[in-house]
Each structure stands twice: as C-alpha cells, then as structure tokens.
C-alpha atoms as a PDB file:
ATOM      1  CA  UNK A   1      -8.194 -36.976  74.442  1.00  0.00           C
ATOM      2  CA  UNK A   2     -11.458 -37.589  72.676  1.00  0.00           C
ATOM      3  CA  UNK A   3     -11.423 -38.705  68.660  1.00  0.00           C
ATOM      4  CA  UNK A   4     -12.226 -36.254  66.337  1.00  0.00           C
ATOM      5  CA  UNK A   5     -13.604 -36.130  62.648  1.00  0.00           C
ATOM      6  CA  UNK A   6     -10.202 -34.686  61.539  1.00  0.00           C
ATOM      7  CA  UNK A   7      -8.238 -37.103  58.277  1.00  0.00           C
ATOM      8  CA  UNK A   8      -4.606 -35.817  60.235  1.00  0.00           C
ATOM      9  CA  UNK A   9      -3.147 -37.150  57.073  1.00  0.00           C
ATOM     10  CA  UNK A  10      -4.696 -34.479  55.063  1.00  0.00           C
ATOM     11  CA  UNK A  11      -3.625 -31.549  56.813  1.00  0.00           C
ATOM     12  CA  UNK A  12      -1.172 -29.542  55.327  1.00  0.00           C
ATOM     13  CA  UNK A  13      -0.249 -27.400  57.631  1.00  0.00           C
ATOM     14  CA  UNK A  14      -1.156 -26.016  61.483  1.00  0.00           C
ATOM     15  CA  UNK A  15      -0.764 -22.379  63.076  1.00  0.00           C
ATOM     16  CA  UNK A  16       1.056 -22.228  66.392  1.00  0.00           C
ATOM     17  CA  UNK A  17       0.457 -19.201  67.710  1.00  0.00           C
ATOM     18  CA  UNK A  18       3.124 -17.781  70.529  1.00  0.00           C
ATOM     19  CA  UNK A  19       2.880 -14.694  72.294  1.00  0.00           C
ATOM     20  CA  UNK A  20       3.398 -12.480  69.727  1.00  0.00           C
ATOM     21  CA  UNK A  21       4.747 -15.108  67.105  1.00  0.00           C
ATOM     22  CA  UNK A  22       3.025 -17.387  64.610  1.00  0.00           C
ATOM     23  CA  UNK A  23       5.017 -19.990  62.110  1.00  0.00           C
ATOM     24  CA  UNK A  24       3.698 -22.335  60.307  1.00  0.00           C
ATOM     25  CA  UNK A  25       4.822 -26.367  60.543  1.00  0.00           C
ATOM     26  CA  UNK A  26       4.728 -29.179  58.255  1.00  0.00           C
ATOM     27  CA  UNK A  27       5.474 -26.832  54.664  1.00  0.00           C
ATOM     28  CA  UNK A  28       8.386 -29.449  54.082  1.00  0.00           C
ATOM     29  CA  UNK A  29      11.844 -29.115  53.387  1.00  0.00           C
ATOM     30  CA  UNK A  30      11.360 -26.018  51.458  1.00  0.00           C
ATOM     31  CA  UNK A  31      10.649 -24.138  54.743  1.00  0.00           C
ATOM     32  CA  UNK A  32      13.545 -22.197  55.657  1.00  0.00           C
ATOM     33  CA  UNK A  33      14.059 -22.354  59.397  1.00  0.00           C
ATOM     34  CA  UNK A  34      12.931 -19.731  61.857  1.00  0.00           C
ATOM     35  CA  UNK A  35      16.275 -19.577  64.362  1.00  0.00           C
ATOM     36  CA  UNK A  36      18.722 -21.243  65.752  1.00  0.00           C
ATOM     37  CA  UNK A  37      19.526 -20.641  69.238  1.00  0.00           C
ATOM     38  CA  UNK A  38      22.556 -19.200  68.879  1.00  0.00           C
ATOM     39  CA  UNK A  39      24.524 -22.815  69.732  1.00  0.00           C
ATOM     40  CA  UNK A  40      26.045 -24.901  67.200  1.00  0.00           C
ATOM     41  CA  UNK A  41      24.318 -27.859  65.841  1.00  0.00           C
ATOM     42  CA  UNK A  42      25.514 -31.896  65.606  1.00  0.00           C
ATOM     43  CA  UNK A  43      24.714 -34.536  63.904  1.00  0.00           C
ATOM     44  CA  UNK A  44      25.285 -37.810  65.511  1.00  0.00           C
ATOM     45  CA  UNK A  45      24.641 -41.729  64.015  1.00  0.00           C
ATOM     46  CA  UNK A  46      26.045 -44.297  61.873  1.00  0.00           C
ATOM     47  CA  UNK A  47      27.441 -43.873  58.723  1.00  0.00           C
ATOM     48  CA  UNK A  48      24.708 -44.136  55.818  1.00  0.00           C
ATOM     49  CA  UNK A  49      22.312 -42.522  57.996  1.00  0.00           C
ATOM     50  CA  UNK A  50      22.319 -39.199  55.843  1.00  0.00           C
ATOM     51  CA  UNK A  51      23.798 -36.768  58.935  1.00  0.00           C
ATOM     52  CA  UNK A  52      26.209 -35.259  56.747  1.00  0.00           C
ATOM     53  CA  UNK A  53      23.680 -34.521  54.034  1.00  0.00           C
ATOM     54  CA  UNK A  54      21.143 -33.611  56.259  1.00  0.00           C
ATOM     55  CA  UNK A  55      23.591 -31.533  57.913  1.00  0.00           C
ATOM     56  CA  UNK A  56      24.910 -29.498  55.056  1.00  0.00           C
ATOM     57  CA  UNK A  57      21.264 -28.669  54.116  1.00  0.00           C
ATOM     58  CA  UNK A  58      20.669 -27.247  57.536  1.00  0.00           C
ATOM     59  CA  UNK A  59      24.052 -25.299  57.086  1.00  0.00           C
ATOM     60  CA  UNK A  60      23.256 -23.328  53.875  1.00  0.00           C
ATOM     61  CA  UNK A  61      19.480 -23.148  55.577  1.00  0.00           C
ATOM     62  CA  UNK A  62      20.781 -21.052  58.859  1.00  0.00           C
ATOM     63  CA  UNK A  63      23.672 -19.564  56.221  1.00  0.00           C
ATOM     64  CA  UNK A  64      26.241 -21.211  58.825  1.00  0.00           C
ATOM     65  CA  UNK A  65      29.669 -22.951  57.800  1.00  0.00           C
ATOM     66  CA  UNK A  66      29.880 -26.916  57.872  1.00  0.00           C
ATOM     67  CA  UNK A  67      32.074 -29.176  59.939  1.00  0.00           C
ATOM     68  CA  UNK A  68      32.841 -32.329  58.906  1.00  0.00           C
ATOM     69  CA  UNK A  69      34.597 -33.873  62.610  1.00  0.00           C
ATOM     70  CA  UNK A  70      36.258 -36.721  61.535  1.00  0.00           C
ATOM     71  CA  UNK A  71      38.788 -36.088  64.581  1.00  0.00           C
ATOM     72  CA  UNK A  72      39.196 -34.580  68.046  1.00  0.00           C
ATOM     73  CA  UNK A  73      40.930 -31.304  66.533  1.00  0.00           C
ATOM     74  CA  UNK A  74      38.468 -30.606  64.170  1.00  0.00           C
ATOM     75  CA  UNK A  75      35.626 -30.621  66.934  1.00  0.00           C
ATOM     76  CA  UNK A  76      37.405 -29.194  69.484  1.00  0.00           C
ATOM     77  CA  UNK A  77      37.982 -26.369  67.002  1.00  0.00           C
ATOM     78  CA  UNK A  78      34.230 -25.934  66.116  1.00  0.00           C
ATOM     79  CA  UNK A  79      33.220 -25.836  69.778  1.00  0.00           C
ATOM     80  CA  UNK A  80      35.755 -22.961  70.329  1.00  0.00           C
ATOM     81  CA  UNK A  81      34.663 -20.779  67.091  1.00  0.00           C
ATOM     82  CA  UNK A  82      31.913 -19.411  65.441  1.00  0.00           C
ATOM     83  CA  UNK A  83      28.722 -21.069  65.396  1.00  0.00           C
ATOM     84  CA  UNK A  84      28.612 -23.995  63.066  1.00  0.00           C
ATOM     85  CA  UNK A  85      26.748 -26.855  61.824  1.00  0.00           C
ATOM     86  CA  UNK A  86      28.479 -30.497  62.449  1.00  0.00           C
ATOM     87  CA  UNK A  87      28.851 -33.993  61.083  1.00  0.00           C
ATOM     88  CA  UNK A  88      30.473 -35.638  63.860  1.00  0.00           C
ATOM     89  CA  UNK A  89      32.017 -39.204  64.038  1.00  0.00           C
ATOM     90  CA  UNK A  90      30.660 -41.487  66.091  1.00  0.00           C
ATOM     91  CA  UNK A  91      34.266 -42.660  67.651  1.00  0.00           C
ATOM     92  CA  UNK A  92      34.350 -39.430  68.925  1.00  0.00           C
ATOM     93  CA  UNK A  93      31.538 -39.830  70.804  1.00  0.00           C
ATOM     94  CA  UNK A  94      33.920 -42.141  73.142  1.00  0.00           C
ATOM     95  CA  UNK A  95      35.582 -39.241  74.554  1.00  0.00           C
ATOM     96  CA  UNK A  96      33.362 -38.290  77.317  1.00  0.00           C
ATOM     97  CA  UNK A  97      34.980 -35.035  77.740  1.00  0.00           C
ATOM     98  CA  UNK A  98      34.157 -34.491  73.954  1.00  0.00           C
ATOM     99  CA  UNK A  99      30.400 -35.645  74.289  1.00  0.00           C
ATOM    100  CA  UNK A 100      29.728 -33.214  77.267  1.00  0.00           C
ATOM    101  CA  UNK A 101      31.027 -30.366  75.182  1.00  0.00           C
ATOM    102  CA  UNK A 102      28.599 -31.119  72.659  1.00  0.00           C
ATOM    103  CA  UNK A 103      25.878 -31.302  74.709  1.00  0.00           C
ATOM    104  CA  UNK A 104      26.373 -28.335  76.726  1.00  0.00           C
ATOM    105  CA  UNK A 105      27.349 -26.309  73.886  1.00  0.00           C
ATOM    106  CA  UNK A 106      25.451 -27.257  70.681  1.00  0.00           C
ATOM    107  CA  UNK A 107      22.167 -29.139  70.180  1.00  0.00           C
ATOM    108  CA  UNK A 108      22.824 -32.896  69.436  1.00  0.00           C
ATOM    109  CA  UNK A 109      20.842 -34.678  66.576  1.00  0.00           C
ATOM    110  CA  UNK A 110      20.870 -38.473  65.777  1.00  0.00           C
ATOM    111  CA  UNK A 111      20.023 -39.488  62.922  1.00  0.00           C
ATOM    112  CA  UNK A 112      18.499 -42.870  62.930  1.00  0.00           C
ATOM    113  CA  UNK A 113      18.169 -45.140  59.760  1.00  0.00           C
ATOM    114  CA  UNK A 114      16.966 -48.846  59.030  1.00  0.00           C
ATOM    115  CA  UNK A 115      19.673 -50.936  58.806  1.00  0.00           C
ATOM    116  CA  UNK A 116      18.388 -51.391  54.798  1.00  0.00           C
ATOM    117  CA  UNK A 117      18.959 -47.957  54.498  1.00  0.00           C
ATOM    118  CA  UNK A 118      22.512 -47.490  55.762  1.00  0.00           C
ATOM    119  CA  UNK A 119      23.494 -50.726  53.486  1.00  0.00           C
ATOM    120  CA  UNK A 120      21.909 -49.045  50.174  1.00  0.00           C
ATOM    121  CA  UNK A 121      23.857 -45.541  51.650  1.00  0.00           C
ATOM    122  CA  UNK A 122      27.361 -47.447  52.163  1.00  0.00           C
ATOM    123  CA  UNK A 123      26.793 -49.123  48.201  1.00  0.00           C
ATOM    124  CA  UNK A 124      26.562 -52.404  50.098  1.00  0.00           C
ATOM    125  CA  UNK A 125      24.324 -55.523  48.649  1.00  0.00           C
ATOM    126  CA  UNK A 126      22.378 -55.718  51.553  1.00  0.00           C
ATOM    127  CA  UNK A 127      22.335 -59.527  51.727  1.00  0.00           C
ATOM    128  CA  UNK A 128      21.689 -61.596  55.317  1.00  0.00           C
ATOM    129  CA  UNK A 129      25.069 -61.397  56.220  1.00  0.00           C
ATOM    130  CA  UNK A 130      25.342 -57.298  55.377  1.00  0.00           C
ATOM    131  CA  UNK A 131      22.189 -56.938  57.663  1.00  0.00           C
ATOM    132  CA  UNK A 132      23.169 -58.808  60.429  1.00  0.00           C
ATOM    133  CA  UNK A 133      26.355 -56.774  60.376  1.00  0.00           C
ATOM    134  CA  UNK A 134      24.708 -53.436  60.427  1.00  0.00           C
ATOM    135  CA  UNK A 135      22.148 -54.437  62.815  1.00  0.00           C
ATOM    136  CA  UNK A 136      25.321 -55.157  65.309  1.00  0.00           C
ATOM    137  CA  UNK A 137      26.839 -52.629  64.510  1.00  0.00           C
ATOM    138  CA  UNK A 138      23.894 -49.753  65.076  1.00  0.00           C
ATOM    139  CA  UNK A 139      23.048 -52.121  68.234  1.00  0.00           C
ATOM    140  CA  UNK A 140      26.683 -51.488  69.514  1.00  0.00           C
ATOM    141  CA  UNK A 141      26.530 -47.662  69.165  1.00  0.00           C
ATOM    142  CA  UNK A 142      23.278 -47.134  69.634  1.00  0.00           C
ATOM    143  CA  UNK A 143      23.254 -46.432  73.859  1.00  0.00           C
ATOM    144  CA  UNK A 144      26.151 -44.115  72.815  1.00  0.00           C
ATOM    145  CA  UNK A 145      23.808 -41.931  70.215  1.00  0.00           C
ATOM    146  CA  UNK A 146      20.882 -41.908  72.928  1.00  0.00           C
ATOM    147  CA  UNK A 147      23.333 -40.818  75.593  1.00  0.00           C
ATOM    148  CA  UNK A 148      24.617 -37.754  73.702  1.00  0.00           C
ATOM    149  CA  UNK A 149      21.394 -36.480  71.613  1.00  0.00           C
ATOM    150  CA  UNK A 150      19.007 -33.834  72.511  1.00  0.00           C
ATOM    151  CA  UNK A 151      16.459 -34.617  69.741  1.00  0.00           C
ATOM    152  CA  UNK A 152      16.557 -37.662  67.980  1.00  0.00           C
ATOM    153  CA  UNK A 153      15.503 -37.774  64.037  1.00  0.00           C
ATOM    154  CA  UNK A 154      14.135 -40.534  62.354  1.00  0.00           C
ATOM    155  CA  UNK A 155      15.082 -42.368  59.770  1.00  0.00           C
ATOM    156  CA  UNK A 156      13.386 -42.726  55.933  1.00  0.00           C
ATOM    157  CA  UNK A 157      12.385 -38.964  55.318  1.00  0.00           C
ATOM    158  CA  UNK A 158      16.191 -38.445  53.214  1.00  0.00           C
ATOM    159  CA  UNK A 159      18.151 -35.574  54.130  1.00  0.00           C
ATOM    160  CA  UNK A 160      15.871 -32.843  52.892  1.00  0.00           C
ATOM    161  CA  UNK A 161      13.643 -34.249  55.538  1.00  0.00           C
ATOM    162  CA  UNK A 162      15.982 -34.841  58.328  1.00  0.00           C
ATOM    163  CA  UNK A 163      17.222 -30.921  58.105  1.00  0.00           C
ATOM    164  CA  UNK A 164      13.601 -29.860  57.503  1.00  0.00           C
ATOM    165  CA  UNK A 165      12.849 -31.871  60.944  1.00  0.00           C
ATOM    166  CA  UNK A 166      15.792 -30.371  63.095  1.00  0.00           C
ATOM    167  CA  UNK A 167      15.164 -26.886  61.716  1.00  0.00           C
ATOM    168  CA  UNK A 168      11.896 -27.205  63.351  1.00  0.00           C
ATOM    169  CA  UNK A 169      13.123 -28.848  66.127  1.00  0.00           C
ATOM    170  CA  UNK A 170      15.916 -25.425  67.246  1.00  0.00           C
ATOM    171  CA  UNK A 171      12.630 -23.310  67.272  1.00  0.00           C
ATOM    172  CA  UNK A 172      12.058 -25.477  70.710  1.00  0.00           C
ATOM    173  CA  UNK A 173      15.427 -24.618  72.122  1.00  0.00           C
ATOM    174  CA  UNK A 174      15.894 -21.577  73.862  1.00  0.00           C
END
C-alpha cells in the first residue's frame, strides 16, 4: 500500500458501493442500521463494559425486543423465539452447549473495556487494589469472550458507539 496525501482523520464519511447497494459508514451513532441478518444478536464481556447499554440501543435501532440473560432459561428461551437482541452473562458462557447455540444462531459481540472503565461503570474507586482486581478478573474471562465472539468491539466509544459499531458490523453477515 503506498501513502497517500489523505488527513484519514478528517474524513467524515466513505461510499461503499455494492452491486446494486451504496451506504454510507462512519455518520455515528445517529445512523440507523441497514439489516440485521435475520439472527439474533449477543453481547458478551464483563460487567461495566456497557453491553447492556449498548445492547438496548441496538434493540430499539433494529425495533427488536431486549434480553437481559442473567440465566440458562432466559437464553435458552431467546434462542428458541423471535429474533432478539441479548445481554448475556458471562457465567453462562461456561455452558458449552449454551455458547455453541449462540454462535450458530446469533452473532456474538464482546464488548471490551479498560479495566478504568469497568471500575468507574461498577461505582468502584478505582484504587491499585480495584485495578489489579479487574485486571484478573477480565484476564480470567477473557479466552472465554474470544472463544465465543464473532466480532469483537472495543472499548472507550460508550454505548452509543458500541451499538453504532455492531450495527455496522451485521451489514457484513450474511
């Protein structure tokens, strides 16, 4: 790739054109989103990390209902009925049987945030010993959120961001 003239920070906005398609990217989290696939949509990662926000947004966005899957029920549930959008709990993620449903029946997003950021989310002082506790705590799940996801998100853009960024991201899937 050669280097070009182009300030990529100052461009607002790019056409992708498609065979008979064009959308725009990059218009923010005011851009409603194109489609969905037609499969549910999950939002994986720690607690703080702004999934169920970001996840709501989306909801109201593709006018689908909201799951918060704080259990086995619940999710189970969601997978068998209408098409939804999903907060789902990362201990459920230890049922393998659960995390291949997701995958083969939804699109997976994790949600990734600084360990700064999940304190300030959870109201914690985010003091040494706060930090170091997070830090184990995303290290621990971490492989778990990698293993399940089909897009990852990252972290510091706030939910309106994060929904704005999967929206974008189910115009890939097929």
């Amino acid at each position: 790739m050669r280097p070009t003239n182009i300030d990529s920070d100052k461009i607002a906005k790019t056409q992708v054109e498609e065979e008979d398609k064009t959308r725009v990217f990059g218009q923010g989290p005011s851009e409603p989103a194109v489609r969905s696939s037609g499969k549910s949509v999950f939002f994986i990662g720690p607690e703080g990390s702004g999934r169920r926000a970001a996840g709501r947004i989306l909801a109201e966005r593709l006018k689908l209902g909201f799951v918060e899957a704080h259990d086995a029920e619940t999710l189970e549930a969601a997978l068998a009925g209408e098409r939804v959008v999903a907060s789902v709990d990362r201990e459920l993620l230890l049922d393998e049987r659960l995390v291949e449903m997701l995958k083969n029946q939804g699109v997976v997003f994790y949600t990734m945030a600084g360990v700064q950021a999940v304190a300030e989310a959870r109201g914690l002082v985010p003091d040494e010993e706060c930090k170091r506790r997070i830090f184990a705590e995303i290290d621990e799940w971490e492989p778990l959120f990698m293993r399940t996801l089909h897009f990852l998100l990252p972290g510091g853009v706030g939910p309106e961001g994060l929904a704005a960024n999967a929206a974008d991201k189910l115009y890939l899937v097929r």
